[in-house]
Protein backbone atom coordinates (compact mmCIF):
# COMPACT_ATOMS: atom_id res chain seq x y z
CA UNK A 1 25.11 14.00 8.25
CA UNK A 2 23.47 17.64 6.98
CA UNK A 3 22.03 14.95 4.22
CA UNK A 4 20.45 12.47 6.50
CA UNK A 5 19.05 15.63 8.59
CA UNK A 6 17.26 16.77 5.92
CA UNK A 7 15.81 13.55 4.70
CA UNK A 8 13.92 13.12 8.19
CA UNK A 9 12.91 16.38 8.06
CA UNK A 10 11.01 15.54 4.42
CA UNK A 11 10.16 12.63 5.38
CA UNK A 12 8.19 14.50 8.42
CA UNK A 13 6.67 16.98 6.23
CA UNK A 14 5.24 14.30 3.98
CA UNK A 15 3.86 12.71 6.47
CA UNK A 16 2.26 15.21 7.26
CA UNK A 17 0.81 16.44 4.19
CA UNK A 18 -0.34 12.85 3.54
CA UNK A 19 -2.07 12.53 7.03
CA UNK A 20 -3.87 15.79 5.74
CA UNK A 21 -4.11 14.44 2.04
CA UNK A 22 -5.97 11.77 4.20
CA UNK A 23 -8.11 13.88 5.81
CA UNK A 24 -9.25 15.79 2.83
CA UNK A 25 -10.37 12.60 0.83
CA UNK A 26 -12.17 10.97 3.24
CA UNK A 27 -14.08 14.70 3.85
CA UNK A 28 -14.52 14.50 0.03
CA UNK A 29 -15.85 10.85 -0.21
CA UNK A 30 -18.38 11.97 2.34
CA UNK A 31 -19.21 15.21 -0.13
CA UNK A 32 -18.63 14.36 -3.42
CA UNK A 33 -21.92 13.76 -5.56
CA UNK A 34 -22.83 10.71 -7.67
CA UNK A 35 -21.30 13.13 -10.93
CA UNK A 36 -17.91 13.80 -9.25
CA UNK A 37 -16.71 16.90 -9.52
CA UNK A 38 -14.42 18.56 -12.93
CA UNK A 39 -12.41 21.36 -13.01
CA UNK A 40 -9.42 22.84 -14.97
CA UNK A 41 -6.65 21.21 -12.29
CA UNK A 42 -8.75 17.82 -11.17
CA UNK A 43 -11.03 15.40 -12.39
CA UNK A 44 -13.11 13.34 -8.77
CA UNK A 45 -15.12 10.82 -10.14
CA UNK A 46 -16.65 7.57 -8.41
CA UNK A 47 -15.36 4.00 -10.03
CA UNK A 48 -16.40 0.58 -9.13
CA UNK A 49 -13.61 -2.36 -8.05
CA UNK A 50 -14.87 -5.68 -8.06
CA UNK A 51 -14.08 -6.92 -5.04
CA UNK A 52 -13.63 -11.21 -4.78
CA UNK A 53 -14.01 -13.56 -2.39
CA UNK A 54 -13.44 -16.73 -2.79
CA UNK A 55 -14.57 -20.45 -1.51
CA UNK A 56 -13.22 -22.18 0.99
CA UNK A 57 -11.66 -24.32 -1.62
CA UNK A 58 -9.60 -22.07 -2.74
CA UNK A 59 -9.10 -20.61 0.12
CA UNK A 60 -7.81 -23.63 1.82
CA UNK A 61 -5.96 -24.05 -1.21
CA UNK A 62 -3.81 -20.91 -0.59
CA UNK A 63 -3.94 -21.91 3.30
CA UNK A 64 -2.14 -25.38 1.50
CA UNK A 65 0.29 -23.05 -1.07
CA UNK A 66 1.43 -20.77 2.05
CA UNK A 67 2.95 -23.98 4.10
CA UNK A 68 4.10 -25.79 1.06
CA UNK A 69 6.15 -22.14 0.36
CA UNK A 70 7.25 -21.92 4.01
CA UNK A 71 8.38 -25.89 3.76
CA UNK A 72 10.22 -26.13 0.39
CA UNK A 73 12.23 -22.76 2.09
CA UNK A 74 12.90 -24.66 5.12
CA UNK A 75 14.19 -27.34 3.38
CA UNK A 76 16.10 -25.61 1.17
CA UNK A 77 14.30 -26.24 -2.53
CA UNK A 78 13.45 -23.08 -2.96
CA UNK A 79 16.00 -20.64 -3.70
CA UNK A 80 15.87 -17.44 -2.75
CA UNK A 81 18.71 -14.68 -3.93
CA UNK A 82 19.88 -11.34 -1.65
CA UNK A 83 19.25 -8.38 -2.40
CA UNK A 84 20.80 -4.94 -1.35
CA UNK A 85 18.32 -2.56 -0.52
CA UNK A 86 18.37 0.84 1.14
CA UNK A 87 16.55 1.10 4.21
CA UNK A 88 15.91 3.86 6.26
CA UNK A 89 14.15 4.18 9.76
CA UNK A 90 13.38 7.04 10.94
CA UNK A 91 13.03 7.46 14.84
C-alpha cells in the first residue's frame, strides 16, 4: 500500500510540473525570436512540420477503411490477441 501511496503522490507532482512545463512553453513560443535562443544547458529553435490534408477521396477512403475494420471485427476475420497491461487510475 506505502507503494501505491507514493506513486499517486508522483504522479501529482508531475502533473504538476508538466501543467507548469506547459505554461512556460507556451510563454516562450510567444517570446522566443525567429533565431531561438542557445545556451550551455538548452538549445530553442523554431522547425517547420508539414502539415497534410488530404481530399475527400482519400478521406472517404479512410471513412470506407474505418467500417470495413469495425466489420471484419464484428464478424470475427480479424483477429485480435490480449494483452496484459498495467493500468493505473488515479482518483
Amino acid at each position: 500500500m506505502e507503494k501505491y501511496q507514493e506513486y499517486i503522490k508522483l504522479q501529482s507532482e508531475i502533473d504538476n510540473l508538466e501543467a507548469k512545463k506547459d505554461l512556460l512553453r507556451a510563454d516562450i513560443s510567444k517570446e522566443l525570436p525567429d533565431e531561438g535562443y542557445k545556451d550551455e544547458n538548452i538549445n530553442i529553435f523554431w522547425t517547420l512540420k508539414k502539415k497534410w490534408e488530404y481530399s475527400p477521396k482519400v478521406k472517404g477512403l479512410e471513412t470506407e477503411l474505418k467500417a470495413t475494420k469495425k466489420d471484419e471485427e464484428e464478424k470475427g476475420v480479424a483477429t485480435s490477441e490480449e494483452v496484459k497491461q498495467l493500468t493505473i487510475k488515479i482518483k
